[in-house]
PDB file of N, CA and C in Angstrom:
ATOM      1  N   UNK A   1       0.844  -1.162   0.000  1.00  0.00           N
ATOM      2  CA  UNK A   1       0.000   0.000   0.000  1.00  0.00           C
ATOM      3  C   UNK A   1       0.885   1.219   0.000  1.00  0.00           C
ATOM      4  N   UNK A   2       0.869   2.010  -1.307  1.00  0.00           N
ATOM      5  CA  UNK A   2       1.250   3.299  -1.145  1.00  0.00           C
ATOM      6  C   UNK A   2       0.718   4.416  -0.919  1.00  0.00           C
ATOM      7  N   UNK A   3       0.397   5.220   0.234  1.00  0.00           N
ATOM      8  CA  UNK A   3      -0.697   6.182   0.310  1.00  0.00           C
ATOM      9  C   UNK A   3       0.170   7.515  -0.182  1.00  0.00           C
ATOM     10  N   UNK A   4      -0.239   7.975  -1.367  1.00  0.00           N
ATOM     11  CA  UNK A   4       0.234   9.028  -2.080  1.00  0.00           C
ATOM     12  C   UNK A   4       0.964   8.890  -2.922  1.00  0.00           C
ATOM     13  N   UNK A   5       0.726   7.965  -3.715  1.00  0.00           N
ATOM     14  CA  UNK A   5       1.409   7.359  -4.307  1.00  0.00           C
ATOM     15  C   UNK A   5       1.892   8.081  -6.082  1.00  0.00           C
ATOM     16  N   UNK A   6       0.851   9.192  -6.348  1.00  0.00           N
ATOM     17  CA  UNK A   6       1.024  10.116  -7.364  1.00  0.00           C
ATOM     18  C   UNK A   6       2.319  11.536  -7.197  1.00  0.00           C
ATOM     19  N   UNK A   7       2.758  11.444  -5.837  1.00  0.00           N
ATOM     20  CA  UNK A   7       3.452  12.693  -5.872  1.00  0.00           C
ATOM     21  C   UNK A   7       5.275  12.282  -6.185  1.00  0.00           C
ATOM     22  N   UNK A   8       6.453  13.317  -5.759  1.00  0.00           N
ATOM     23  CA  UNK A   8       7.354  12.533  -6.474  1.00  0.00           C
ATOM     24  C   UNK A   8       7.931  11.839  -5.662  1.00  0.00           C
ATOM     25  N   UNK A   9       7.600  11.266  -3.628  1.00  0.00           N
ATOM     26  CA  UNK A   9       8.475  10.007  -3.236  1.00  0.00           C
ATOM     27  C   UNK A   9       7.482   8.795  -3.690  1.00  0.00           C
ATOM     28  N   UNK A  10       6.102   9.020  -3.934  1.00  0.00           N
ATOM     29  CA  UNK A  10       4.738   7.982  -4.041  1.00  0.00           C
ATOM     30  C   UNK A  10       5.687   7.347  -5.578  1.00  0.00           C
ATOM     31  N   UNK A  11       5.774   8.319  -6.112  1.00  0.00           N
ATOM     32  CA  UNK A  11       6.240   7.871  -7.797  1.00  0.00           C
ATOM     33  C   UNK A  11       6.906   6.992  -7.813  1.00  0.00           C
ATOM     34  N   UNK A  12       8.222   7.226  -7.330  1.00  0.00           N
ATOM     35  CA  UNK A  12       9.250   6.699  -7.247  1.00  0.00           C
ATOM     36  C   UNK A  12       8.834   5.191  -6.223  1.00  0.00           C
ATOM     37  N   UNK A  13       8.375   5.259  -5.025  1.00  0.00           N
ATOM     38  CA  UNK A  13       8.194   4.069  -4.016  1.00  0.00           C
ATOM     39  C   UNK A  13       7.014   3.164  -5.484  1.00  0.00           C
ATOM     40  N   UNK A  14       6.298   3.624  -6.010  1.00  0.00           N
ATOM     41  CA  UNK A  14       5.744   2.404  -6.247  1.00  0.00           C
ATOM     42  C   UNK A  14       6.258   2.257  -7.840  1.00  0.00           C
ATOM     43  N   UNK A  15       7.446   2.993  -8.229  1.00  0.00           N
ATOM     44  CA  UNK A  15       7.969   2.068  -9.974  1.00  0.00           C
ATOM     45  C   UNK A  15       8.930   1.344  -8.895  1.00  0.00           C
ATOM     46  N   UNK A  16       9.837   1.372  -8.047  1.00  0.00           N
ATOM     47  CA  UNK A  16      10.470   0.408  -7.102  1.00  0.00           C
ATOM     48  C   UNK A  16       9.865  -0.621  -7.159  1.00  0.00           C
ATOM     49  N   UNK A  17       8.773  -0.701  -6.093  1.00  0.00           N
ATOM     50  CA  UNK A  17       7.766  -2.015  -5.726  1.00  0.00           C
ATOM     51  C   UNK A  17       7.641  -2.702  -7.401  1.00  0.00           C
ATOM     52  N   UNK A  18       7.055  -2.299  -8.150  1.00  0.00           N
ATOM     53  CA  UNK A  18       7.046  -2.758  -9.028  1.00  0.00           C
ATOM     54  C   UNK A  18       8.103  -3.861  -9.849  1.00  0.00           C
ATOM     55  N   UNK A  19       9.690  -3.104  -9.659  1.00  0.00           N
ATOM     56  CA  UNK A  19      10.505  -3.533 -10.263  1.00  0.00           C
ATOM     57  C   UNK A  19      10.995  -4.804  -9.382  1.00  0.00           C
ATOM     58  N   UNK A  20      10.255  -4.595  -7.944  1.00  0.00           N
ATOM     59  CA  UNK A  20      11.197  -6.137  -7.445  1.00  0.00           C
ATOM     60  C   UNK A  20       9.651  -6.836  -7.374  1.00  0.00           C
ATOM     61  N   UNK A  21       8.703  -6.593  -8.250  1.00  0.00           N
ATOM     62  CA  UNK A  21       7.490  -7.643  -8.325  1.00  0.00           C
ATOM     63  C   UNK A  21       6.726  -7.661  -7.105  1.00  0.00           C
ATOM     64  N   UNK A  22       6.296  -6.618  -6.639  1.00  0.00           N
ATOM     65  CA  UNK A  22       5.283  -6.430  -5.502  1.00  0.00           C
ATOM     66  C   UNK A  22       3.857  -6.202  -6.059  1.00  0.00           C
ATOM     67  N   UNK A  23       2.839  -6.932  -5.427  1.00  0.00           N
ATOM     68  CA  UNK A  23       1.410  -6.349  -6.021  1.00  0.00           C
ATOM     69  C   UNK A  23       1.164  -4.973  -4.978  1.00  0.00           C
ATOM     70  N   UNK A  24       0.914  -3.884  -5.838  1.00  0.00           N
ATOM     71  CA  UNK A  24       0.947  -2.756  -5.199  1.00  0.00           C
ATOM     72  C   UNK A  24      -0.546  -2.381  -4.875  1.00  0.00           C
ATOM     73  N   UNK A  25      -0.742  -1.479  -3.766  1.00  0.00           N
ATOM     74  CA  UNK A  25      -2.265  -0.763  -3.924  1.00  0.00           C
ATOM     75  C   UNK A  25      -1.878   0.406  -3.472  1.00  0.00           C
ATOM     76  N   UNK A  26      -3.010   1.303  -4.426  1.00  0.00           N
ATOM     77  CA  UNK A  26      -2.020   2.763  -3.894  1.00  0.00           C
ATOM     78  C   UNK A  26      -3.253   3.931  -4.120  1.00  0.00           C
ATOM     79  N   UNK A  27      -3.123   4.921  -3.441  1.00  0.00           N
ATOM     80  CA  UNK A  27      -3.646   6.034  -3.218  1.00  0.00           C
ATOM     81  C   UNK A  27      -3.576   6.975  -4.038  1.00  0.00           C
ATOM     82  N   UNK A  28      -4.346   8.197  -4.493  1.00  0.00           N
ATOM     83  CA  UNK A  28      -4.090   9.390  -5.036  1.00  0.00           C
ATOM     84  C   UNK A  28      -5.240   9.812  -5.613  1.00  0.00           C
ATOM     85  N   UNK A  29      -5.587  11.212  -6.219  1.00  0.00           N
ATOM     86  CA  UNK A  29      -6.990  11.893  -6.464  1.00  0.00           C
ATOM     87  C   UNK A  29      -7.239  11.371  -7.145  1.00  0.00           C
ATOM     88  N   UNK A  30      -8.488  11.428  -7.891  1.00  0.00           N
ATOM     89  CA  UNK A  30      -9.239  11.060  -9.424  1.00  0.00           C
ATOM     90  C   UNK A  30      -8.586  11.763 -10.191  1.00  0.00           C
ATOM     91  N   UNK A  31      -7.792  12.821 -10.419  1.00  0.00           N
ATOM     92  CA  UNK A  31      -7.141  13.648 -11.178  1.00  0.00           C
ATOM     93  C   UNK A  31      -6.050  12.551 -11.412  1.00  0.00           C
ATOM     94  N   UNK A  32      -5.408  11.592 -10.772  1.00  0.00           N
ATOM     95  CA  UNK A  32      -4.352  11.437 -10.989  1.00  0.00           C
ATOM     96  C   UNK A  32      -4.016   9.789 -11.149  1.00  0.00           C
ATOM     97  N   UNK A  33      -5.442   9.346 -10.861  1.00  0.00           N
ATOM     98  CA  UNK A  33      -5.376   7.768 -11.403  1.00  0.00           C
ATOM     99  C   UNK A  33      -5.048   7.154 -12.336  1.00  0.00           C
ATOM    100  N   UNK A  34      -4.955   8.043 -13.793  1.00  0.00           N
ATOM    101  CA  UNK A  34      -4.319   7.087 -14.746  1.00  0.00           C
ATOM    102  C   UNK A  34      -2.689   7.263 -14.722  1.00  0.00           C
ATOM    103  N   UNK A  35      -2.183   7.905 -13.909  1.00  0.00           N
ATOM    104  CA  UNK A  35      -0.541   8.262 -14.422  1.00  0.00           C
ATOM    105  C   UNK A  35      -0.488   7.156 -13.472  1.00  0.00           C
ATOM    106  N   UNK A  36      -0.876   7.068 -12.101  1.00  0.00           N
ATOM    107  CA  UNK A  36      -0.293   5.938 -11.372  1.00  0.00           C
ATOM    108  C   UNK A  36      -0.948   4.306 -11.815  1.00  0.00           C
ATOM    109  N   UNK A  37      -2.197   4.245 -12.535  1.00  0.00           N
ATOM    110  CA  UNK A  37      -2.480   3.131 -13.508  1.00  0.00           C
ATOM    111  C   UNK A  37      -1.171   2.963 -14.191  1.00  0.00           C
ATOM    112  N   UNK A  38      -0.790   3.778 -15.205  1.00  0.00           N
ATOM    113  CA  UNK A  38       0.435   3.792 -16.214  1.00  0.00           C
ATOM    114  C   UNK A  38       1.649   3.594 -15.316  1.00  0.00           C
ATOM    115  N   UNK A  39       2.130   3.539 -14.013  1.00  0.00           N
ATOM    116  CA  UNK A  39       3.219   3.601 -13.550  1.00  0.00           C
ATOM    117  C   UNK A  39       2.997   2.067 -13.069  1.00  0.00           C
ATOM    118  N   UNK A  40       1.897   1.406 -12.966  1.00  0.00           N
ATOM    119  CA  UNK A  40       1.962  -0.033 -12.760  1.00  0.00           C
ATOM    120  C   UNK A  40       1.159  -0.191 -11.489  1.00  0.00           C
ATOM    121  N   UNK A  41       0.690   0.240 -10.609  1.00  0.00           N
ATOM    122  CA  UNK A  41      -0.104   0.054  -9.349  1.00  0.00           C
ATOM    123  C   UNK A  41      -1.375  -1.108 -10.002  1.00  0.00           C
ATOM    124  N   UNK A  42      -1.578  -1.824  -9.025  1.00  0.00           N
ATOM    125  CA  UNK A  42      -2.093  -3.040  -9.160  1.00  0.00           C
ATOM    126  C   UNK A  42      -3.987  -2.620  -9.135  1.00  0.00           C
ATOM    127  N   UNK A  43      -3.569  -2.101  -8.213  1.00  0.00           N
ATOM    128  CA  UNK A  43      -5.115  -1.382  -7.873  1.00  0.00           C
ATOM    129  C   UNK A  43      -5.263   0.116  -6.513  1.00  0.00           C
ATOM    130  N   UNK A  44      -6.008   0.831  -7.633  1.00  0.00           N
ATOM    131  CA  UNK A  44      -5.775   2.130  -7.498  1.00  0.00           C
ATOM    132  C   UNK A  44      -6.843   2.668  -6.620  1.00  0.00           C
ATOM    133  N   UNK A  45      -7.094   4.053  -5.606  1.00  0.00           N
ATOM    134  CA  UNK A  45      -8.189   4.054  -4.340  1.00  0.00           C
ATOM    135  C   UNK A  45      -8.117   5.160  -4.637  1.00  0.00           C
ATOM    136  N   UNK A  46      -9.342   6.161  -4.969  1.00  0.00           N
ATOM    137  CA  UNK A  46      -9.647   7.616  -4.723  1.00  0.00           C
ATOM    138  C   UNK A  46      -9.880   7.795  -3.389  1.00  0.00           C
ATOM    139  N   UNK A  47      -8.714   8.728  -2.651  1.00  0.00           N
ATOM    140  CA  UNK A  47      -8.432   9.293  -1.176  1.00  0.00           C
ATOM    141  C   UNK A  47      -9.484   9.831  -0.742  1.00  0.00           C
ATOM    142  N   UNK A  48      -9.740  10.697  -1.526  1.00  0.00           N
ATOM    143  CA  UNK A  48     -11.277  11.562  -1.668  1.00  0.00           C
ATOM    144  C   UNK A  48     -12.796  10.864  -1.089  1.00  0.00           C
ATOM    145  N   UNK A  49     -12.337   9.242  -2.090  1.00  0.00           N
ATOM    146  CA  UNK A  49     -13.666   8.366  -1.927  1.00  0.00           C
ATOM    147  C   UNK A  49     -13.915   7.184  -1.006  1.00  0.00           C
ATOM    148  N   UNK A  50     -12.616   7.253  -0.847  1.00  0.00           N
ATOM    149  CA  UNK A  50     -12.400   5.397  -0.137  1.00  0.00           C
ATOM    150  C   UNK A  50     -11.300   6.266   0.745  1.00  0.00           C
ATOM    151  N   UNK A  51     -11.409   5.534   2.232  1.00  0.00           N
ATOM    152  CA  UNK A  51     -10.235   5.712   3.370  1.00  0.00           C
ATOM    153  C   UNK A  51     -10.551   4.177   3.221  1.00  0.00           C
ATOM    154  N   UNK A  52      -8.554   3.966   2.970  1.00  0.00           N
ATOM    155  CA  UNK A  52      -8.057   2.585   2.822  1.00  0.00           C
ATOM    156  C   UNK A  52      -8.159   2.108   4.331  1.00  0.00           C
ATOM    157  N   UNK A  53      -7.923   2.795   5.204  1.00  0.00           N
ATOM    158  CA  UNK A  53      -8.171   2.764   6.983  1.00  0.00           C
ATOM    159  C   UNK A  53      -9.226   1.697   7.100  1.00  0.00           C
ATOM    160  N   UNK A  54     -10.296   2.309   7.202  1.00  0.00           N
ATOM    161  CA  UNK A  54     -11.442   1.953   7.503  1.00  0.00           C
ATOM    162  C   UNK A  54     -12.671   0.932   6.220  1.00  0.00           C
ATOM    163  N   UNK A  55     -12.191   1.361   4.964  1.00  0.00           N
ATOM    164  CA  UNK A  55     -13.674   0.769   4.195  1.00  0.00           C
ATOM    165  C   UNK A  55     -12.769  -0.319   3.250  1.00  0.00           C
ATOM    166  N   UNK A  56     -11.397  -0.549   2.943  1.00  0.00           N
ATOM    167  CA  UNK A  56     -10.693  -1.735   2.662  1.00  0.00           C
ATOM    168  C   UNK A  56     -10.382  -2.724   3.276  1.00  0.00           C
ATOM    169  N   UNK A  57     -11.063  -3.762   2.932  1.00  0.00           N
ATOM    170  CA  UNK A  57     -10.271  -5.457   3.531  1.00  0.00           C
ATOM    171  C   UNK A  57      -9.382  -5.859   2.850  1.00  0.00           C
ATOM    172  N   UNK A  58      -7.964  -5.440   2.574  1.00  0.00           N
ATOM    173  CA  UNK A  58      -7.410  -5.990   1.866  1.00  0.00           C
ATOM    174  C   UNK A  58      -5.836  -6.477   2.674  1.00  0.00           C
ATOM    175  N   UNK A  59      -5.068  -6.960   2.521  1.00  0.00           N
ATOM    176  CA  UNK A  59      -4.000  -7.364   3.400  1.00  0.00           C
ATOM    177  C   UNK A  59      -2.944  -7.084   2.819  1.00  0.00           C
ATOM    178  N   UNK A  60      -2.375  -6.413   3.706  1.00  0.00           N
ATOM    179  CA  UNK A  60      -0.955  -5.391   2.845  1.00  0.00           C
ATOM    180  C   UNK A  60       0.729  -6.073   3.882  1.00  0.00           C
ATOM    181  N   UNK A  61       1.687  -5.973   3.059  1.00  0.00           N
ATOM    182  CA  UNK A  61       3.294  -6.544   3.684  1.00  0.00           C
ATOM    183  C   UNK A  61       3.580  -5.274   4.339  1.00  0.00           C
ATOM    184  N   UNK A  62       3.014  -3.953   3.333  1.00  0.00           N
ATOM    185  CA  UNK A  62       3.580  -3.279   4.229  1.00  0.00           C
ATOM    186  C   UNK A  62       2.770  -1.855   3.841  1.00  0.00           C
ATOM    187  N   UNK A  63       2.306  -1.203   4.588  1.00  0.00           N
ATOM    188  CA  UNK A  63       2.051   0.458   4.234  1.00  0.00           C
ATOM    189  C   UNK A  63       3.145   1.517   4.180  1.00  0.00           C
ATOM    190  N   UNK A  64       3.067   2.631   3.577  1.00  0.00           N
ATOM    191  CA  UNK A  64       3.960   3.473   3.015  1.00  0.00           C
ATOM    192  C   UNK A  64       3.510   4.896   2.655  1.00  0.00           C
ATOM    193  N   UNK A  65       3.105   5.987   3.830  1.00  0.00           N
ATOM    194  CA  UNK A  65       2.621   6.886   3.889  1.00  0.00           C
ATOM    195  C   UNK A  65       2.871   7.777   3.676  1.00  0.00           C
ATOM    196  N   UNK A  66       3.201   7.939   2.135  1.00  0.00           N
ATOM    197  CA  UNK A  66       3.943   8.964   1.859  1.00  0.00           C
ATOM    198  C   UNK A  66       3.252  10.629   2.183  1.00  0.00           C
ATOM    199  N   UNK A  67       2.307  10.689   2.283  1.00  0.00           N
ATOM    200  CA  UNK A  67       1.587  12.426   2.767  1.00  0.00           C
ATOM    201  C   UNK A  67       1.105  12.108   3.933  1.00  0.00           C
ATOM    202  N   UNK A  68       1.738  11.686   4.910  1.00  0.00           N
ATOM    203  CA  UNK A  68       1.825  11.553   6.383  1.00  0.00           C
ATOM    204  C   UNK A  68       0.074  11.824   7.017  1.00  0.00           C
ATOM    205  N   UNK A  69      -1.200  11.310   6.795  1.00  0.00           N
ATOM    206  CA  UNK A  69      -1.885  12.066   6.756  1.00  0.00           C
ATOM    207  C   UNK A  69      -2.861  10.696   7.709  1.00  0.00           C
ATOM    208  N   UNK A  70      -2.228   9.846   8.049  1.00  0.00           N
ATOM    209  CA  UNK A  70      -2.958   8.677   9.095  1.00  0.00           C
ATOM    210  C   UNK A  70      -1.540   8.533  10.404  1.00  0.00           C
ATOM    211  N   UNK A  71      -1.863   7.784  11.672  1.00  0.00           N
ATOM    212  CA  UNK A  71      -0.883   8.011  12.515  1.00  0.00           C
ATOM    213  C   UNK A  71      -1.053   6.646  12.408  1.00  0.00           C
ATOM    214  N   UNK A  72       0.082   5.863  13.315  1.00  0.00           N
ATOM    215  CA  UNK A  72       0.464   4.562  13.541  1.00  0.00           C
ATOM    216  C   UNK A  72      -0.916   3.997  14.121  1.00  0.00           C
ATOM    217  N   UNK A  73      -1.348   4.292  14.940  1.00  0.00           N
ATOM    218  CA  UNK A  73      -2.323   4.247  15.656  1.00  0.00           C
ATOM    219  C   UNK A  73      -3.856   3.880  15.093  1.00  0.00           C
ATOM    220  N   UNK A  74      -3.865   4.655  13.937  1.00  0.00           N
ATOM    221  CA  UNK A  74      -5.183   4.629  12.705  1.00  0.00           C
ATOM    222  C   UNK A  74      -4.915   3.301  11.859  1.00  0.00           C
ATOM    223  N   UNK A  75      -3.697   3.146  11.476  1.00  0.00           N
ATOM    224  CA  UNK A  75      -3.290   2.155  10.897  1.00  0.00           C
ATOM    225  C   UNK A  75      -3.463   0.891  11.169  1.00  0.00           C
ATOM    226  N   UNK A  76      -3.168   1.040  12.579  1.00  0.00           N
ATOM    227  CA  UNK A  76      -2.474  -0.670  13.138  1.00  0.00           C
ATOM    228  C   UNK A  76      -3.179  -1.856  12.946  1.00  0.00           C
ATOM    229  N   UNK A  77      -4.736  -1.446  12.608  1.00  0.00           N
ATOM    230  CA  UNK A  77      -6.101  -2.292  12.612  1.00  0.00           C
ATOM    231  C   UNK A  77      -5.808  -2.862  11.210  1.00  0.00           C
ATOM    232  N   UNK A  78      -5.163  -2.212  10.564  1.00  0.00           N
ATOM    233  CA  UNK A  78      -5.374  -2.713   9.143  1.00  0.00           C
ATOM    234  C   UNK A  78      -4.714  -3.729   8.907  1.00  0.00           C
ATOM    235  N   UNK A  79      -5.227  -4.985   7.783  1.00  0.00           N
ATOM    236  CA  UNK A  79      -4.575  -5.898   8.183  1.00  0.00           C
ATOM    237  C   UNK A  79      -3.239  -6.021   7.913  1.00  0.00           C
ATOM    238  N   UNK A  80      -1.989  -6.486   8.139  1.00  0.00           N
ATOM    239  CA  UNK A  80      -0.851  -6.382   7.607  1.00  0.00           C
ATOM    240  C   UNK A  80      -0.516  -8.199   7.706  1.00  0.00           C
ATOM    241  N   UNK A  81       0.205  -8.470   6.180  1.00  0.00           N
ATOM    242  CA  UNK A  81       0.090  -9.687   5.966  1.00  0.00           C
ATOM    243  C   UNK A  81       1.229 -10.541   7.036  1.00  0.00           C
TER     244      UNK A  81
END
């Protein structure tokens, strides 16, 4: 899970993930879903529409918060694989 994954450390963290074969899920506006589609994210979450926090069941190795904008604390519930 990359949360912010459209700006330039999000960019960079998920063509990485990519290159060592990670299934990615990642964050960023509706403005900006197809560049991070095109950069390879597996499956993509409007921030706006969906809090990955609370309304995703999905099971992540690892989260990666790049716009600092949840605390450890908000997180911890989520599942981590």
């Amino acid at each position: 899970m990359i949360n912010g994954a459209s700006g330039g450390v999000g960019v960079y963290a998920l063509q990485l993930a990519k290159n060592l074969g990670a299934h990615v899920t990642a964050t960023c506006s509706s403005h900006n879903i197809s560049l991070v589609q095109e950069l390879g994210a597996d499956r993509v979450l409007d921030y706006k529409k969906t809090n990955f926090i609370n309304e995703v069941k999905e099971e992540y190795d690892l989260i990666f918060d790049v716009v600092n904008n949840s605390t450890y604390a908000q997180c911890k519930h989520v599942n981590i694989y």
